[in-house]
PDB file of N, CA and C in Angstrom:
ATOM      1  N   UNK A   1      96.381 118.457 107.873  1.00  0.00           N
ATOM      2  CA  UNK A   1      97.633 119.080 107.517  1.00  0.00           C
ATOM      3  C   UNK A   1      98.666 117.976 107.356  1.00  0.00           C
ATOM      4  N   UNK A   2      99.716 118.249 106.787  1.00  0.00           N
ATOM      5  CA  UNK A   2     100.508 116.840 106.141  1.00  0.00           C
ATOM      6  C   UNK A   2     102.059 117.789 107.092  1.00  0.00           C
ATOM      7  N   UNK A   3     102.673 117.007 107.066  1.00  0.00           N
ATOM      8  CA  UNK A   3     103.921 117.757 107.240  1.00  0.00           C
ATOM      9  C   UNK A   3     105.284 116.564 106.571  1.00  0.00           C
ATOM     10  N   UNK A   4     105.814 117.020 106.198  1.00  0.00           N
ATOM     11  CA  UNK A   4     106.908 117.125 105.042  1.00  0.00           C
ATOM     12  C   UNK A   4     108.378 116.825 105.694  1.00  0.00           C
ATOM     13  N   UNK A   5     109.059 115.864 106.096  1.00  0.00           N
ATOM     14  CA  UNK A   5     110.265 115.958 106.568  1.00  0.00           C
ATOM     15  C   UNK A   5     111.398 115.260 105.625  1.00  0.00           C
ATOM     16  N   UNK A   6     112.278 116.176 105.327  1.00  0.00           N
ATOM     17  CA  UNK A   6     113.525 115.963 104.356  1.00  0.00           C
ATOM     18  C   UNK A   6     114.888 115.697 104.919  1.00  0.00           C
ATOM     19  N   UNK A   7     115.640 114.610 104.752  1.00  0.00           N
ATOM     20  CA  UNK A   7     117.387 114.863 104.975  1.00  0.00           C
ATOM     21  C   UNK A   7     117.870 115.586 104.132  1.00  0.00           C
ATOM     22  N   UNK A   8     118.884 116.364 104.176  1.00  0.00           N
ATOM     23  CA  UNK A   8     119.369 116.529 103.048  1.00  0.00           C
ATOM     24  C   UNK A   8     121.143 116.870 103.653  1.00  0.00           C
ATOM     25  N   UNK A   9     121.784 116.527 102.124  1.00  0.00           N
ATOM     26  CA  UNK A   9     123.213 115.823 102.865  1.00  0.00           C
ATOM     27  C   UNK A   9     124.136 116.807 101.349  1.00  0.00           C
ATOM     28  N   UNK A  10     125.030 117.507 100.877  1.00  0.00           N
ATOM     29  CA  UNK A  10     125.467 118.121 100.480  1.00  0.00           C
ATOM     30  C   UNK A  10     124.396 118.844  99.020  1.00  0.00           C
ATOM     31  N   UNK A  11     123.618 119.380 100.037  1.00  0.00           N
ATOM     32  CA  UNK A  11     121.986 120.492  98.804  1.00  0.00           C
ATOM     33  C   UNK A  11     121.531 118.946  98.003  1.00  0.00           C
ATOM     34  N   UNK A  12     121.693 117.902  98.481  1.00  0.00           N
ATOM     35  CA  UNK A  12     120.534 116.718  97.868  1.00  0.00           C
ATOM     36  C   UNK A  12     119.760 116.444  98.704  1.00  0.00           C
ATOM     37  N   UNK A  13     119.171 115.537  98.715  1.00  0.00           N
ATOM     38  CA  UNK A  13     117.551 115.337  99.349  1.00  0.00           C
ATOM     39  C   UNK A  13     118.198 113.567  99.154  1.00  0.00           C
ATOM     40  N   UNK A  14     118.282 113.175 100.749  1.00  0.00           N
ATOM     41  CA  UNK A  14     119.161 111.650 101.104  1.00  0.00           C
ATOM     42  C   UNK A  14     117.801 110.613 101.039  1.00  0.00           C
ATOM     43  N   UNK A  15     116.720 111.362 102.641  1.00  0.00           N
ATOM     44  CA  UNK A  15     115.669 111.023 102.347  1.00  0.00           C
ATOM     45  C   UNK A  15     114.639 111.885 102.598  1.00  0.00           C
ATOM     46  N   UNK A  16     113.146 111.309 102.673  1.00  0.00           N
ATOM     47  CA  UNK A  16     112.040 112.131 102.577  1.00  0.00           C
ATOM     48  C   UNK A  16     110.976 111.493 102.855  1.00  0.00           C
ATOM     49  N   UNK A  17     109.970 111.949 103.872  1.00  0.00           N
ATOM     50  CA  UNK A  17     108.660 111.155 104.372  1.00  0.00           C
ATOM     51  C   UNK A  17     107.950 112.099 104.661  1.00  0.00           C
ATOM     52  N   UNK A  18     105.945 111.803 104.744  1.00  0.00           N
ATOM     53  CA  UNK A  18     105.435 112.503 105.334  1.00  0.00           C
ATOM     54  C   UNK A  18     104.340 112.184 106.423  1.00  0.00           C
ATOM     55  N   UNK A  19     103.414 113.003 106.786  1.00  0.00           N
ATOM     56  CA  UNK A  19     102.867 112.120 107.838  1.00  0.00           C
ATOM     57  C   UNK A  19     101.777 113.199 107.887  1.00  0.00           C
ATOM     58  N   UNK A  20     100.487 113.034 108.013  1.00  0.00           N
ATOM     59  CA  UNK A  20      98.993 113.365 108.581  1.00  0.00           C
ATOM     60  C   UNK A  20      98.771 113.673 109.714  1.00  0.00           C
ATOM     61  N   UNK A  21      98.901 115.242 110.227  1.00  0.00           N
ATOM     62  CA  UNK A  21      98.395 114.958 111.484  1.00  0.00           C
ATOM     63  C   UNK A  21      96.610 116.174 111.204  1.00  0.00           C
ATOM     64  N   UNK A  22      95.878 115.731 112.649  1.00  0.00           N
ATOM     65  CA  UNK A  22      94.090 115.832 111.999  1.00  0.00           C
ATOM     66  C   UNK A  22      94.209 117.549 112.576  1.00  0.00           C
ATOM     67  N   UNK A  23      94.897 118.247 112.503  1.00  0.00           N
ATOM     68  CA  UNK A  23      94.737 119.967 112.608  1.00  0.00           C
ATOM     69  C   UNK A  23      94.829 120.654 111.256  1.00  0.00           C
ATOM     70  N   UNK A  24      94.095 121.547 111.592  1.00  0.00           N
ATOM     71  CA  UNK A  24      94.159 122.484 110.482  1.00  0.00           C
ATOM     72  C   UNK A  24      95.196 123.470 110.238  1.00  0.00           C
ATOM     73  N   UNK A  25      96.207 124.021 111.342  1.00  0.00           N
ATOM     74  CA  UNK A  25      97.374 124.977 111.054  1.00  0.00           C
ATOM     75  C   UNK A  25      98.334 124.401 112.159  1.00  0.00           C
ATOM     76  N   UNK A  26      99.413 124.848 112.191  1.00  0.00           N
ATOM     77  CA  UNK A  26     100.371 124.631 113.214  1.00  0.00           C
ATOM     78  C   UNK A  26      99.676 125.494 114.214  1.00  0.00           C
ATOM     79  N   UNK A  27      99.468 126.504 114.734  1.00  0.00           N
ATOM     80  CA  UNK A  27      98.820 126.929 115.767  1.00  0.00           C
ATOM     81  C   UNK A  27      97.425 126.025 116.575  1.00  0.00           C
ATOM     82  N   UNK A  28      97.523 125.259 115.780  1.00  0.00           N
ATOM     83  CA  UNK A  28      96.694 124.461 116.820  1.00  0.00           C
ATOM     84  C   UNK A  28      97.720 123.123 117.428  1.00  0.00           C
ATOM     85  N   UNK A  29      98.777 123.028 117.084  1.00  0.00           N
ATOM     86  CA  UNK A  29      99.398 121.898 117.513  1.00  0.00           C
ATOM     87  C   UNK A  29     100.109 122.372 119.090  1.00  0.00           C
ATOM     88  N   UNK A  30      99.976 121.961 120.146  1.00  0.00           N
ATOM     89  CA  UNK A  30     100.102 122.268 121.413  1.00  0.00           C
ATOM     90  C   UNK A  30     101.995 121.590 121.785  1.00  0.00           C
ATOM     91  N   UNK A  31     101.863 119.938 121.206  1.00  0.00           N
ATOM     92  CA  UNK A  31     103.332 119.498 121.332  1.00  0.00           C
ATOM     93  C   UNK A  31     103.589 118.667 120.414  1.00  0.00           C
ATOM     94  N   UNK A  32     104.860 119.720 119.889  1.00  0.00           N
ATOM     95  CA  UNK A  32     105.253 118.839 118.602  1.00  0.00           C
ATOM     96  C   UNK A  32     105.900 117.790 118.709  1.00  0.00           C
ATOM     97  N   UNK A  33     106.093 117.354 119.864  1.00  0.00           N
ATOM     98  CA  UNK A  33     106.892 115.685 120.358  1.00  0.00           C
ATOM     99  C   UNK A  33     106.824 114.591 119.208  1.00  0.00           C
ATOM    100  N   UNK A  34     104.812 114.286 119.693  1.00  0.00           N
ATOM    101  CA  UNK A  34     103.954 113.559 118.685  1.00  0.00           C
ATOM    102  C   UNK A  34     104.342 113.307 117.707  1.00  0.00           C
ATOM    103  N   UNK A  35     104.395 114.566 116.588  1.00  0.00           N
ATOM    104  CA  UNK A  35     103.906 114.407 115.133  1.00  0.00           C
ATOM    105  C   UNK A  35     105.241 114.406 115.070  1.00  0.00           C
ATOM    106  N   UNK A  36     107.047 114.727 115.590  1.00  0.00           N
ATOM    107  CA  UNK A  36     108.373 114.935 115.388  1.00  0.00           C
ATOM    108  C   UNK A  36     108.725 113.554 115.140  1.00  0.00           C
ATOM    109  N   UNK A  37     108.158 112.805 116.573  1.00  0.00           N
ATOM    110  CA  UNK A  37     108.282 111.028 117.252  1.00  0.00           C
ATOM    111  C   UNK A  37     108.074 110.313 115.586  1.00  0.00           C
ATOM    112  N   UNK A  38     106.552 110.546 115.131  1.00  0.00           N
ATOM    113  CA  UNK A  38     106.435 109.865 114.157  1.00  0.00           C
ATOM    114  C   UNK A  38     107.141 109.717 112.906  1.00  0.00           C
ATOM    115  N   UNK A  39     107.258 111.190 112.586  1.00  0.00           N
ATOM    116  CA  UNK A  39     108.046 111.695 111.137  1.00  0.00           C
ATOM    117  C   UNK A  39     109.348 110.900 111.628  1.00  0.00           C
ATOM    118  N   UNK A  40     110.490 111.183 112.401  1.00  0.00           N
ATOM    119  CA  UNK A  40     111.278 110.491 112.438  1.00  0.00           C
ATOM    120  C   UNK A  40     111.597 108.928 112.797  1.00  0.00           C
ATOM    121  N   UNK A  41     110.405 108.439 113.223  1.00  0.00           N
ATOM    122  CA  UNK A  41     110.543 106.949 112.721  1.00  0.00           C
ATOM    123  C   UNK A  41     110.533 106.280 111.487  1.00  0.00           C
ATOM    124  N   UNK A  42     109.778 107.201 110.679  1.00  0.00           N
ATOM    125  CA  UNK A  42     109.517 106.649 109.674  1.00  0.00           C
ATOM    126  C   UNK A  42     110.960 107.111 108.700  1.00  0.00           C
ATOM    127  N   UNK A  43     111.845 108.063 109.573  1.00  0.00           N
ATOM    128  CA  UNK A  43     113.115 108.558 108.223  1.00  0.00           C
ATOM    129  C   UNK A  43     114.218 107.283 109.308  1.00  0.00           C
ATOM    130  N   UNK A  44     113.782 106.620 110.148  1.00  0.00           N
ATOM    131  CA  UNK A  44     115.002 105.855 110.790  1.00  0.00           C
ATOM    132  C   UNK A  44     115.893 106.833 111.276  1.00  0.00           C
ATOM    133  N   UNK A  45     115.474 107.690 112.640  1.00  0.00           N
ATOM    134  CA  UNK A  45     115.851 108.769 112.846  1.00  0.00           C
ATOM    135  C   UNK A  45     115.761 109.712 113.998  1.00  0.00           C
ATOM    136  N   UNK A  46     116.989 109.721 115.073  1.00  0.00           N
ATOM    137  CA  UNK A  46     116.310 109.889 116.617  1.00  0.00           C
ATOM    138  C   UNK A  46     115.889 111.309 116.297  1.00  0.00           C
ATOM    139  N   UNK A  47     115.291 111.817 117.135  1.00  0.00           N
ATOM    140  CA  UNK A  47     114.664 112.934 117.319  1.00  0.00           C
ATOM    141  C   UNK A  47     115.160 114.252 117.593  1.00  0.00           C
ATOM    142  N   UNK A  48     115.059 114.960 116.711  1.00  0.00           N
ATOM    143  CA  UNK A  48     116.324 116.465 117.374  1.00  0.00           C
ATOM    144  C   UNK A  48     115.890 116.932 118.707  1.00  0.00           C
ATOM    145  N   UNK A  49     116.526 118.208 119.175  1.00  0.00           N
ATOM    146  CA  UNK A  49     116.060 118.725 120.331  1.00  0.00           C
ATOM    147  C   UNK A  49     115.054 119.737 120.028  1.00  0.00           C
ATOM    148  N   UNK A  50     113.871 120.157 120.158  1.00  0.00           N
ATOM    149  CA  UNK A  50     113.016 121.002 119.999  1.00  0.00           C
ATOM    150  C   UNK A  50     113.141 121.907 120.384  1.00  0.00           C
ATOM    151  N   UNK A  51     113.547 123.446 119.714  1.00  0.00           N
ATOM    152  CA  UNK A  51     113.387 124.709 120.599  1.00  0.00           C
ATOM    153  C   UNK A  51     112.249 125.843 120.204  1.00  0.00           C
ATOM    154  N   UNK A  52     112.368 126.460 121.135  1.00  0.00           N
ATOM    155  CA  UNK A  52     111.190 127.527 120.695  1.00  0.00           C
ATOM    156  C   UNK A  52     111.135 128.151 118.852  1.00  0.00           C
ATOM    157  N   UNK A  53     112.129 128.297 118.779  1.00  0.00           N
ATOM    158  CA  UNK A  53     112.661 128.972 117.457  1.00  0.00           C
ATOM    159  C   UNK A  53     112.496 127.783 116.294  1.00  0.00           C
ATOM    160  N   UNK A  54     112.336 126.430 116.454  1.00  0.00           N
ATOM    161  CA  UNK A  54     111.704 125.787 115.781  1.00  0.00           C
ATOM    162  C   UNK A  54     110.090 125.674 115.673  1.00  0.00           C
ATOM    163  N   UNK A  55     109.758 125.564 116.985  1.00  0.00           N
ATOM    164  CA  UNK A  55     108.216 126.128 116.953  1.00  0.00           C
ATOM    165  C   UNK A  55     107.662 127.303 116.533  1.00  0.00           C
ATOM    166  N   UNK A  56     108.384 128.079 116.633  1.00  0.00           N
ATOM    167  CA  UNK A  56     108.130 129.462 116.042  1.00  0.00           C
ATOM    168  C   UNK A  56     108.046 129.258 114.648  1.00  0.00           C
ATOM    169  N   UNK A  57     109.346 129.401 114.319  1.00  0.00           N
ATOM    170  CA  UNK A  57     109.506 128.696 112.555  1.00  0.00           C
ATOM    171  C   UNK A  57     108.466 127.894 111.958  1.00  0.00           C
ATOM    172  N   UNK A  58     107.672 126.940 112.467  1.00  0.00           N
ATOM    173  CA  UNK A  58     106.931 126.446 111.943  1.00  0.00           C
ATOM    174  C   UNK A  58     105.231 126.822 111.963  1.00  0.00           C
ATOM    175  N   UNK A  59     105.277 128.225 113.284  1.00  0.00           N
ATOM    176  CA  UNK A  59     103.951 128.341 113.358  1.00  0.00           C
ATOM    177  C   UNK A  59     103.944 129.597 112.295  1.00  0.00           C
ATOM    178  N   UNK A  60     104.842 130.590 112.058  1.00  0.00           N
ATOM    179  CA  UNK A  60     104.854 131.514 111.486  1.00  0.00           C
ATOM    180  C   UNK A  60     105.289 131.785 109.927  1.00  0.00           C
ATOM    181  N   UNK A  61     106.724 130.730 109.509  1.00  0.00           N
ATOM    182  CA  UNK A  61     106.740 130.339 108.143  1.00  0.00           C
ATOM    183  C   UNK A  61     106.539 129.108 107.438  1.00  0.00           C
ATOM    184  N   UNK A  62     105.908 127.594 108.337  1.00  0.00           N
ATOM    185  CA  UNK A  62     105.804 126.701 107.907  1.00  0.00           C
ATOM    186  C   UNK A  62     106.853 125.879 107.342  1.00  0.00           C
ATOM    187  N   UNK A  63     108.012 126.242 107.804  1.00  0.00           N
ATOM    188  CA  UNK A  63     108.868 125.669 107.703  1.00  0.00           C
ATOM    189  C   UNK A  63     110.228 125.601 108.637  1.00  0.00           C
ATOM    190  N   UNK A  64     110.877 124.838 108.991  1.00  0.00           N
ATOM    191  CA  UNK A  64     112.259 125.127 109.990  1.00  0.00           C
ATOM    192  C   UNK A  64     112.879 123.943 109.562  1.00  0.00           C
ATOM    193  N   UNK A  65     114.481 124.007 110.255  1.00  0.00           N
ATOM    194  CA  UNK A  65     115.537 123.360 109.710  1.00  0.00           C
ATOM    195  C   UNK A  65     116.280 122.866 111.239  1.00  0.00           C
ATOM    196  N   UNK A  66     116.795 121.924 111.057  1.00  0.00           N
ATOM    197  CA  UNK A  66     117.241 121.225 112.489  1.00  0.00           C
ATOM    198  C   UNK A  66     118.945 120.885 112.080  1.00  0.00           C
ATOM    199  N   UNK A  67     120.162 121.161 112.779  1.00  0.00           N
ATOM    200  CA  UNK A  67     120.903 120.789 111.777  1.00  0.00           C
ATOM    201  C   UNK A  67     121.891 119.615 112.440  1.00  0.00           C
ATOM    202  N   UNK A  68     123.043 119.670 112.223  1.00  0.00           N
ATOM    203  CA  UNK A  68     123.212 118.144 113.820  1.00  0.00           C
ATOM    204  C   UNK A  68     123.384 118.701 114.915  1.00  0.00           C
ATOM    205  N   UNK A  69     123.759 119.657 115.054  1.00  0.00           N
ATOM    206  CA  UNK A  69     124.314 119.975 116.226  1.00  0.00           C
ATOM    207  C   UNK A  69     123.242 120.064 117.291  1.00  0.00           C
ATOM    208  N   UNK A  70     122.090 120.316 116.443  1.00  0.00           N
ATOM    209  CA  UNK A  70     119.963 119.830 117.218  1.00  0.00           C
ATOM    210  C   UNK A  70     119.594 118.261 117.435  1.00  0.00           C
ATOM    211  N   UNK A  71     120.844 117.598 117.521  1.00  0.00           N
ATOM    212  CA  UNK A  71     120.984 115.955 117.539  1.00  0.00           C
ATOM    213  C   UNK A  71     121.674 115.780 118.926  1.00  0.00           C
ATOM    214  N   UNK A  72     121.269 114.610 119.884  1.00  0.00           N
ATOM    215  CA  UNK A  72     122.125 114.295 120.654  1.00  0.00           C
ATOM    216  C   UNK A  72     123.105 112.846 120.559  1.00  0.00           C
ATOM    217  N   UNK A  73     122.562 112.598 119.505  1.00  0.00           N
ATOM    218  CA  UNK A  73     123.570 111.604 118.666  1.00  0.00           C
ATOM    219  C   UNK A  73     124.131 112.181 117.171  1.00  0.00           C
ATOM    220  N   UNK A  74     125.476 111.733 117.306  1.00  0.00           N
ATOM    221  CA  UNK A  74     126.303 111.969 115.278  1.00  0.00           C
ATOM    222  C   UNK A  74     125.447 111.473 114.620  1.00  0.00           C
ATOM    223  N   UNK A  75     125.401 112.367 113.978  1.00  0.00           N
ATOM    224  CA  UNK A  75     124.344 112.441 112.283  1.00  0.00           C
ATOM    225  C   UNK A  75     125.310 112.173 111.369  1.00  0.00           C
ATOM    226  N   UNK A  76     124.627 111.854 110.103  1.00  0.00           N
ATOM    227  CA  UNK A  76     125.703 111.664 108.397  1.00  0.00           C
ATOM    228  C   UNK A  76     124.641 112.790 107.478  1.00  0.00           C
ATOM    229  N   UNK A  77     124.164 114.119 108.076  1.00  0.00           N
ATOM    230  CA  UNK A  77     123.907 114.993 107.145  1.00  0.00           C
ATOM    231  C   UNK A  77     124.336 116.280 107.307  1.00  0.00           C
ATOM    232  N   UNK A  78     123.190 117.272 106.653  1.00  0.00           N
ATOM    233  CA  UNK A  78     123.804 118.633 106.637  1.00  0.00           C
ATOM    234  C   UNK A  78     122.685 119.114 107.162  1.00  0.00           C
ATOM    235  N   UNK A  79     121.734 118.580 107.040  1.00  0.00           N
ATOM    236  CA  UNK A  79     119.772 119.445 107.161  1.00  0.00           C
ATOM    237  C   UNK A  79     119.257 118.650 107.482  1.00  0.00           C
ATOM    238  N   UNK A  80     117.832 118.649 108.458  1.00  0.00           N
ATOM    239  CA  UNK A  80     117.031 117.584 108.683  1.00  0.00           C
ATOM    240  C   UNK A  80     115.958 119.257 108.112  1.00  0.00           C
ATOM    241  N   UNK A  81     115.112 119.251 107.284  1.00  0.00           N
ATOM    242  CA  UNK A  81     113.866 120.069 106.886  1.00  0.00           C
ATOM    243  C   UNK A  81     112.696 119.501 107.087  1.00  0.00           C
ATOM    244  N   UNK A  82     111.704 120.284 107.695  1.00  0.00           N
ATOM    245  CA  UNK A  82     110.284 120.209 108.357  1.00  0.00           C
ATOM    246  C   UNK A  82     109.845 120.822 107.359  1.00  0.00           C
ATOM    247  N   UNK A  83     108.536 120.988 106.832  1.00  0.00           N
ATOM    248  CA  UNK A  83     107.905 122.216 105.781  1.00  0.00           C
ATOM    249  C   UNK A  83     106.499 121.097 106.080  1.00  0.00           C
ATOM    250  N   UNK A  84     105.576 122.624 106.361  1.00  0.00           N
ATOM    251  CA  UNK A  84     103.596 122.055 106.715  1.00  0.00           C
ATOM    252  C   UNK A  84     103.415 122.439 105.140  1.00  0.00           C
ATOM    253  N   UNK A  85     102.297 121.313 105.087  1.00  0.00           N
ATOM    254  CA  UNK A  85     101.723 122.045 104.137  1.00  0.00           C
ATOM    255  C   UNK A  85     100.426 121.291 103.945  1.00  0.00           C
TER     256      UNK A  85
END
């Protein structure tokens, strides 16, 4: 499964990376720490706060949205977007 992480900063797309992890659906992923840790190293990018409703979001529509206020440091966007695929 690949997963898909986007900035996006007034409806543009700032940046964009993806990353491999070896499961077949989000329901098999136990903690999304891991695969969050990675994606956001690679966007130069601390890590939001994880809540259920993001896990949810991603086990049920494959997609969720983090926005700053899911930051414990000031951000310069509008969206951080997750999407499996």
């Amino acid at each position: 499964m690949k997963i898909w992480g986007r900035i996006k900063a007034d409806n543009q797309i700032k940046a964009s990376e993806t990353i491999t992890v070896q499961v077949k659906s989000a329901a098999e992923i136990e903690d999304w720490s891991e695969p969050f840790s990675r994606l956001c190293r690679k966007l130069n990018l601390s890590r939001p706060v994880i809540l259920s409703k993001h896990v949810r979001d991603l086990t049920v529509f494959s997609h969720t949205v983090f926005f700053p206020a899911d930051f414990m440091e000031p951000v310069d966007f509008d969206r951080f977007e997750i999407e499996l695929f």
